[in-house]
Protein backbone atom coordinates (compact mmCIF):
# COMPACT_ATOMS: atom_id res chain seq x y z
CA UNK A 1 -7.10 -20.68 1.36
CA UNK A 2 -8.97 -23.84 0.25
CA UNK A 3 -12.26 -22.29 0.41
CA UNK A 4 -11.65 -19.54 -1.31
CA UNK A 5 -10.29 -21.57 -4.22
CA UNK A 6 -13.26 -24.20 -4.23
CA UNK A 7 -14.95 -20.78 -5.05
CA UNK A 8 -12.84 -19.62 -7.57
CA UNK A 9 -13.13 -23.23 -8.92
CA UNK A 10 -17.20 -22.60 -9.49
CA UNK A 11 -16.73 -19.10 -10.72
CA UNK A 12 -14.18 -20.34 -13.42
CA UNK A 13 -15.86 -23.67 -14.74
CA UNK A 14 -19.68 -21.17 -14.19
CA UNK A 15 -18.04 -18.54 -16.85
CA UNK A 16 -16.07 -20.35 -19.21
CA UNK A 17 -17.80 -23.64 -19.43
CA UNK A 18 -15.83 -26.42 -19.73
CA UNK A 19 -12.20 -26.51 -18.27
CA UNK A 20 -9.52 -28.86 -17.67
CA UNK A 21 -7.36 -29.77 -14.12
CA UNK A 22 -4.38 -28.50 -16.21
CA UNK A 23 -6.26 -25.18 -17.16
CA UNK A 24 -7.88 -24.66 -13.20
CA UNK A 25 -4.26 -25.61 -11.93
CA UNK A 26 -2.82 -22.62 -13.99
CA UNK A 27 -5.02 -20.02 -13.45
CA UNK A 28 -4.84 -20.93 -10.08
CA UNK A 29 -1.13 -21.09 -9.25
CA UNK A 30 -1.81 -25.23 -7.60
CA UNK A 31 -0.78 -28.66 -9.01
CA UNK A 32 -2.87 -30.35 -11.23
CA UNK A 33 -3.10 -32.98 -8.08
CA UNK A 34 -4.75 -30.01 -5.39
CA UNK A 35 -7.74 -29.81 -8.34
CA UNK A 36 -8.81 -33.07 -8.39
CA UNK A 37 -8.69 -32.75 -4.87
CA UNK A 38 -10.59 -29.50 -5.10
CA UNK A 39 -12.92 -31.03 -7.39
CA UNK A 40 -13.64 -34.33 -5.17
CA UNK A 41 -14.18 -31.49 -2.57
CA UNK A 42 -17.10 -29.91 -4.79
CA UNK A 43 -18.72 -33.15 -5.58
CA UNK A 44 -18.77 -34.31 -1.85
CA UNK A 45 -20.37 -31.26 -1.06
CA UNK A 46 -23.57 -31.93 -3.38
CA UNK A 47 -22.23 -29.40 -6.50
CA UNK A 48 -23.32 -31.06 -9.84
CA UNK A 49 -19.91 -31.13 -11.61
CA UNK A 50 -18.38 -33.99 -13.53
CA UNK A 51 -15.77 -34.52 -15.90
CA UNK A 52 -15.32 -35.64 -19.83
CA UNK A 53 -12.40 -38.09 -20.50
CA UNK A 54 -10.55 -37.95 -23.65
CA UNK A 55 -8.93 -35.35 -25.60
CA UNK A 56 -11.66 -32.37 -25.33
CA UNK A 57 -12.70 -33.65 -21.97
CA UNK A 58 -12.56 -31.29 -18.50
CA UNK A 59 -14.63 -30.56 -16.02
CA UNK A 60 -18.12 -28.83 -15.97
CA UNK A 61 -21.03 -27.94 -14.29
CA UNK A 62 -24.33 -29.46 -14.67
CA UNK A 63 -26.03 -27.21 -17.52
CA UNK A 64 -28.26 -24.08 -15.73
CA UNK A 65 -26.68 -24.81 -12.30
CA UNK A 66 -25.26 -21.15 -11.24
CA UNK A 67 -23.68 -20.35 -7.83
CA UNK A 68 -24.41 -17.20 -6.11
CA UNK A 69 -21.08 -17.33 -4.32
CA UNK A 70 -20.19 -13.57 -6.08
CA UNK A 71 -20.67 -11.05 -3.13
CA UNK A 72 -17.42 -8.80 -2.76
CA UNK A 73 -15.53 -8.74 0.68
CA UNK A 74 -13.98 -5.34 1.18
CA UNK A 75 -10.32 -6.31 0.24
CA UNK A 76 -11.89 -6.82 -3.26
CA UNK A 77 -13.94 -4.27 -3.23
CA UNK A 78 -11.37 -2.25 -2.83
CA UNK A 79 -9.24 -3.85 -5.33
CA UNK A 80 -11.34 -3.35 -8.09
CA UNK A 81 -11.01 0.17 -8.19
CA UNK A 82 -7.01 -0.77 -9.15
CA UNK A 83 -8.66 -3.37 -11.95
CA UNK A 84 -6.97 -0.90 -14.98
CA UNK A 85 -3.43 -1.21 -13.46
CA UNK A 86 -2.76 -4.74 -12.72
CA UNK A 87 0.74 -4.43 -12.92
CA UNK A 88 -0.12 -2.02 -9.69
CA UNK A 89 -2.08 -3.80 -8.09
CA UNK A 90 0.34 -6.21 -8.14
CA UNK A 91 3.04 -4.12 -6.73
CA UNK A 92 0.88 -3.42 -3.62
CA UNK A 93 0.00 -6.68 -3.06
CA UNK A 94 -3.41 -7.12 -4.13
CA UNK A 95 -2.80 -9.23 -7.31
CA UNK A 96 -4.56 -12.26 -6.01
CA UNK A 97 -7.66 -10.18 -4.31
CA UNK A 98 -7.70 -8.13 -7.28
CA UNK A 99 -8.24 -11.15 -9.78
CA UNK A 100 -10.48 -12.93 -7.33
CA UNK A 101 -12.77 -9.32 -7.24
CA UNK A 102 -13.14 -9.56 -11.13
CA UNK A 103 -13.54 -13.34 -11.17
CA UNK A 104 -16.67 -12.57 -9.57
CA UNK A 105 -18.07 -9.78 -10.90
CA UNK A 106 -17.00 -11.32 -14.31
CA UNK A 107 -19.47 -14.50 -13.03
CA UNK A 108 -22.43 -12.04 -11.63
CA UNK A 109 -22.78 -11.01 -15.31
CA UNK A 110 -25.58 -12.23 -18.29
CA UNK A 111 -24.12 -13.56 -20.82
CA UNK A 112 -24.18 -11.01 -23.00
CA UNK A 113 -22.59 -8.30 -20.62
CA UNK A 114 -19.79 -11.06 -19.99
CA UNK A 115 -18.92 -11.51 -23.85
CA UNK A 116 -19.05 -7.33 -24.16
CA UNK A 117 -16.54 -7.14 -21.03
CA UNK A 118 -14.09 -10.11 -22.50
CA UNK A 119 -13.81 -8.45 -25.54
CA UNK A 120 -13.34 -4.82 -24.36
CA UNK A 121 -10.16 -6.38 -21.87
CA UNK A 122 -9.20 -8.64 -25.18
CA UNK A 123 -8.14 -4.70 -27.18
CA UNK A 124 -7.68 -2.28 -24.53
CA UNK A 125 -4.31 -2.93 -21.87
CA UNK A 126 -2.67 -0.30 -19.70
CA UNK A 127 1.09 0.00 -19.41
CA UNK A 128 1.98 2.88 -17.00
CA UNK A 129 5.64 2.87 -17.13
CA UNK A 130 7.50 4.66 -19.72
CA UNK A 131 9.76 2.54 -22.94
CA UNK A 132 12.79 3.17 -21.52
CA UNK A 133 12.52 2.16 -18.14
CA UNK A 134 13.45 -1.03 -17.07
CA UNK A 135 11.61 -3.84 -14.93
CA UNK A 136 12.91 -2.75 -11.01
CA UNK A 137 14.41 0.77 -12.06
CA UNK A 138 12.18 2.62 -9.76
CA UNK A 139 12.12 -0.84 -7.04
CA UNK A 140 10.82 0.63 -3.95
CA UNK A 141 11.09 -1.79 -1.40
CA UNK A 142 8.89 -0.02 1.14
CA UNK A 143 5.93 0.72 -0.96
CA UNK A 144 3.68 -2.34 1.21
CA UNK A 145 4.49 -0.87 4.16
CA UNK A 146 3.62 2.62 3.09
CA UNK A 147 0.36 1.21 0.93
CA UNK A 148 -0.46 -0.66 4.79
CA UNK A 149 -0.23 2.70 6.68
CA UNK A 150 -2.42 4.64 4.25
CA UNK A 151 -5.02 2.01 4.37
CA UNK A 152 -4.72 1.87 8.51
CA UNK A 153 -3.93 5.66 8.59
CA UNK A 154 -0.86 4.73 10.60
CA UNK A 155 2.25 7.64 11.22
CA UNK A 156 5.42 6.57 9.71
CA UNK A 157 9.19 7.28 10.85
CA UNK A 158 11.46 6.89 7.46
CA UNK A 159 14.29 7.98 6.55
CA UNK A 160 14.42 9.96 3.35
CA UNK A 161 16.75 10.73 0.43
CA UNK A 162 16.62 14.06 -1.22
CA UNK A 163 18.30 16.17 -3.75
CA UNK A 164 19.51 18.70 -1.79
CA UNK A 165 22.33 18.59 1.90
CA UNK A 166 22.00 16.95 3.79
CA UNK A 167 20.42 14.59 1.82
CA UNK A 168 19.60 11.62 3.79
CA UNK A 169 16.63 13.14 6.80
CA UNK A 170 14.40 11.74 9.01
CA UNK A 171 10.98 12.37 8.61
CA UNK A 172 8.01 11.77 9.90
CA UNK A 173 4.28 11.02 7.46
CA UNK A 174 1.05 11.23 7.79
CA UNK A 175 0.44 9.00 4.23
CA UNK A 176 -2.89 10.09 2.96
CA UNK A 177 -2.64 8.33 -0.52
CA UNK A 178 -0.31 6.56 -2.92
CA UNK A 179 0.11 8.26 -7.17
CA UNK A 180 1.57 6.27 -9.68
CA UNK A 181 3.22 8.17 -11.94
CA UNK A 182 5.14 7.14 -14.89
CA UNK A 183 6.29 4.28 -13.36
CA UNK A 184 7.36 5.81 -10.04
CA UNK A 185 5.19 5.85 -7.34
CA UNK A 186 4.70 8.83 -4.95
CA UNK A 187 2.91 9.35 -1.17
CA UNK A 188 1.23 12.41 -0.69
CA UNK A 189 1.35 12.65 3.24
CA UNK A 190 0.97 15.50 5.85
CA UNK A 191 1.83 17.74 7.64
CA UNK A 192 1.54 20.20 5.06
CA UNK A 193 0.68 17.81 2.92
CA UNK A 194 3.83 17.09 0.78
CA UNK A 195 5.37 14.89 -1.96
CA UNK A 196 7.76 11.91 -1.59
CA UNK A 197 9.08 9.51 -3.76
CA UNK A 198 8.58 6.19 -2.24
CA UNK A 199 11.39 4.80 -4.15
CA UNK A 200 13.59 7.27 -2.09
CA UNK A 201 12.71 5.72 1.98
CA UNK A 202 15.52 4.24 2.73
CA UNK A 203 14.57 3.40 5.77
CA UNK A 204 10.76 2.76 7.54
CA UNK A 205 9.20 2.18 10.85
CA UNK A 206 5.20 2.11 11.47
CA UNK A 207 4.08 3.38 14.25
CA UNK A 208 1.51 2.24 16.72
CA UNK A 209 0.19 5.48 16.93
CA UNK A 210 -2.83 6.61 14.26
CA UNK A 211 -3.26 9.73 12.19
CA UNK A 212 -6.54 11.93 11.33
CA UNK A 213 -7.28 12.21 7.42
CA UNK A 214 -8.55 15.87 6.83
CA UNK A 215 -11.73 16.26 6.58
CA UNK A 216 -12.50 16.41 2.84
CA UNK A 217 -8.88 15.70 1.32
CA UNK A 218 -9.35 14.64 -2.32
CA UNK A 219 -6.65 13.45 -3.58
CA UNK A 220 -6.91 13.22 -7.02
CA UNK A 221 -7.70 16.76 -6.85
CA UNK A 222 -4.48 17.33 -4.44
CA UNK A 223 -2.29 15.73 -7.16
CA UNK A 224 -3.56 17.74 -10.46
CA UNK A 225 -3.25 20.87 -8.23
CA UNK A 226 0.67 19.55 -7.36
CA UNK A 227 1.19 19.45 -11.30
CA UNK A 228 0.14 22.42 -11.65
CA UNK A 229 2.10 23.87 -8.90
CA UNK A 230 4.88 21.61 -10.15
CA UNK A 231 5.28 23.12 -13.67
CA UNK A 232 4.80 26.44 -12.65
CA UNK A 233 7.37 26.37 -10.09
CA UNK A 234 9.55 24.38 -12.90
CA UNK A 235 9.22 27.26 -15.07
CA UNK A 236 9.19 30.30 -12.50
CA UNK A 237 12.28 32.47 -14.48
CA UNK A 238 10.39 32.17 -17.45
CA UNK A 239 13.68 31.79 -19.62
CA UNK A 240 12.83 30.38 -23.09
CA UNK A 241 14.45 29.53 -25.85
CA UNK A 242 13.50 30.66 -29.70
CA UNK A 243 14.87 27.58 -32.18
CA UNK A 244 13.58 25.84 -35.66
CA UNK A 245 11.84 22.99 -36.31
CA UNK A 246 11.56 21.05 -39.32
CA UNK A 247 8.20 20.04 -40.63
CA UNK A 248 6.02 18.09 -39.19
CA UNK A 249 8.25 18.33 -35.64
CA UNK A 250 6.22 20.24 -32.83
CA UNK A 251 7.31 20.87 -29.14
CA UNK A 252 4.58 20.70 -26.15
CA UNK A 253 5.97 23.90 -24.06
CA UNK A 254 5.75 26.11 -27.57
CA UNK A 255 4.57 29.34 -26.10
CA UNK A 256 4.53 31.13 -29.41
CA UNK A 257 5.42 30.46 -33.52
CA UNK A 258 7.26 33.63 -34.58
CA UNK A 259 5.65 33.88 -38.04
CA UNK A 260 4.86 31.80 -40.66
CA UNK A 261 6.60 28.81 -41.93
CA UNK A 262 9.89 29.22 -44.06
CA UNK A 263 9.86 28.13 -47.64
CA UNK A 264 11.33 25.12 -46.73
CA UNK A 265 8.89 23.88 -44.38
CA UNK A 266 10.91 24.91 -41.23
CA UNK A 267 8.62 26.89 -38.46
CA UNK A 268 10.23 29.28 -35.65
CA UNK A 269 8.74 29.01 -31.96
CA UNK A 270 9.48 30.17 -28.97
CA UNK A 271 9.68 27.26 -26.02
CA UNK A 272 9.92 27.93 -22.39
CA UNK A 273 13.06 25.89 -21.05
CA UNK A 274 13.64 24.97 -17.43
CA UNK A 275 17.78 25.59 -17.61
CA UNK A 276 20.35 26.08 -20.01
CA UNK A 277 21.39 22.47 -18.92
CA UNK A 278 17.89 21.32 -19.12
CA UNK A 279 17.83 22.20 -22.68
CA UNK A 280 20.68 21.31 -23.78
CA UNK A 281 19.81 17.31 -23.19
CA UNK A 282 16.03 17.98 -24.66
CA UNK A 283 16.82 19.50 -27.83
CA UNK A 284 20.13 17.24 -28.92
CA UNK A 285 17.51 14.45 -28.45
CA UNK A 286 15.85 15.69 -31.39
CA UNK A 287 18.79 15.90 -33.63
CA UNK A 288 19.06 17.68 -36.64
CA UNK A 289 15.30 18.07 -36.38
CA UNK A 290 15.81 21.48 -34.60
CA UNK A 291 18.00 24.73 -34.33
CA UNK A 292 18.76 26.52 -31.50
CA UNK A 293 18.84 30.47 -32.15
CA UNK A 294 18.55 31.90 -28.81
CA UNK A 295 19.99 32.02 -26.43
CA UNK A 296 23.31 32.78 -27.39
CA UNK A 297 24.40 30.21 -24.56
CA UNK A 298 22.51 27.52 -25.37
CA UNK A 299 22.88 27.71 -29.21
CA UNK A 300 26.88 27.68 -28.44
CA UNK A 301 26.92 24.89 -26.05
CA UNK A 302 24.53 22.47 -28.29
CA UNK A 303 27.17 23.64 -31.17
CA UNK A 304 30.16 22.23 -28.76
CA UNK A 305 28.63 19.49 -28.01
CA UNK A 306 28.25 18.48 -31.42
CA UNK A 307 31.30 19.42 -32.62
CA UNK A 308 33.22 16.93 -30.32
CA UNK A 309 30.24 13.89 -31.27
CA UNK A 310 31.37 14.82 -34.81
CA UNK A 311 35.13 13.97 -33.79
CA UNK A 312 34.79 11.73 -31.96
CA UNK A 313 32.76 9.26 -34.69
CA UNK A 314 34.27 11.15 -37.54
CA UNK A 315 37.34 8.58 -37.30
CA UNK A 316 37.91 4.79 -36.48
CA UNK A 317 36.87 3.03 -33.33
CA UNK A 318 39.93 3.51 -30.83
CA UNK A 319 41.55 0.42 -30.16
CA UNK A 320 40.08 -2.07 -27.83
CA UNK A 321 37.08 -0.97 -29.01
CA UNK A 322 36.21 -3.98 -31.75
């Protein structure tokens, strides 16, 4: 909306000074032709800005003018509470209200406060999804829709995928809250409540019909109790595993270290393991960094599985293969 940018306009040229129509039009998404506009706009309106020709020239305000055009509407309120994960934000559709929200808190600060806050943002940045995951690998088309109904506390009809048959079910969710977890992004939504992957709705209808939060769900505190419930369900045989490590290599789900370390630096722990399977793909990731020694099983399948990586590179590319 015009107005809204007019704003942004003021809060931009009130916090950094001097700008040009090239700079406003870019950190506004415009044309360089819908700022002059803007800026006619401004002056019309009785704001003291002008503009510097030449090659330093751009636009400024009149020096100790100050708008006080920085109160919050609730969709930025709300926003800013999402102002660590901008890539998130994004995602739910609250990039723009999200950089308007800081735009204006940014301008509501003294000077001093301002410089502190530019250069904490100018060395600390968070990434949530993992190295080896790729832009879109987790898309989940539905996640607006779901992010509208647990702001409007709306019921939901989808259609979810799950691991087990039949996989593809209908269900029907009560979303209380949205987790984003290393890179995917989960609803937490009653009855009961449970877990979904968001990425895994294939298909969603909103209802017209609302839903009751319960009275004093935290979610946060829901989610670290679902870990929790999560690993311990993860690990409910209790089957482990007892391998080597070479120095300086050190396993989080290490239950125990049998003993000292050997004179050649190697250490013996004991790990809790999920599956033999599950095992098998975690431990050949750290190479010859580890030995298996129990169980039996596990040490015999890793051995199998290197024995045929071993023939298989030992000789020349087959052909085709260049």
């Amino acid at each position: 909306m015009k107005s809204s940018r007019l704003v942004s306009i003021l809060l931009l040229l009130q916090t950094r000074g001097r700008m040009t129509a090239a700079q406003l039009a870019e950190e506004l998404g415009v044309s360089v032709r819908t700022v002059y506009r803007d800026v006619e706009a401004l002056g019309a309106a009785g704001v003291p800005l002008y503009g510097d020709a030449g090659h330093a020239g751009g636009y400024r305000l009149l020096a100790g003018y100050r708008t006080r055009l920085t109160g919050l509407n609730a969709d930025e309120a709300e926003a800013l509470f999402l102002a660590g994960a901008p890539g998130a934000a994004a995602q739910l559709g609250l990039g723009s209200v999200l950089a308007a929200a800081q735009l204006k808190v940014r301008a509501a600060l003294p000077p001093e406060l301002r410089a502190h806050a530019d250069r904490i943002s100018g060395r600390f940045h968070l990434d949530a999804p993992g190295w080896y995951t790729e832009a879109g690998a987790h898309r989940a088309p539905y996640l607006t829709a779901v992010a509208d109904a647990v702001w409007n506390n709306r019921v939901l009809n989808v259609v979810y995928r799950r691991w087990q048959e039949p996989t593809d079910v209908e269900r029907r969710l009560e979303p209380y809250g949205l987790v984003l977890k290393a890179g995917r992004w989960y609803v937490v939504a009653g009855p009961g409540p449970r877990t979904f992957r968001v990425d895994q709705i294939l298909e969603l209808t909103s209802l017209e019909e609302e839903f009751t939060r319960p009275v004093g769900f935290d979610l946060p505190a829901h989610w670290a109790e679902y870990q929790r419930g999560f690993h311990e369900r993860l690990y409910r045989d209790k089957a482990e595993a007892v391998v080597r490590l070479a120095p300086g290599v050190t396993l989080a789900r290490a239950t125990r270290r049998d003993g000292s370390p050997a004179p050649d630096g190697w250490t013996t722990v004991t790990v809790a393991i999920e599956s033999v399977e599950h095992a098998h793909a975690e431990f050949l990731r750290l190479g010859s960094d580890v030995e298996v020694l129990r169980p039996a099983e596990l040490r015999a399948r890793i051995a199998r599985t290197v024995t045929e990586l071993a023939a298989r590179y030992g000789g020349s590319p087959a052909a085709g293969d260049d």
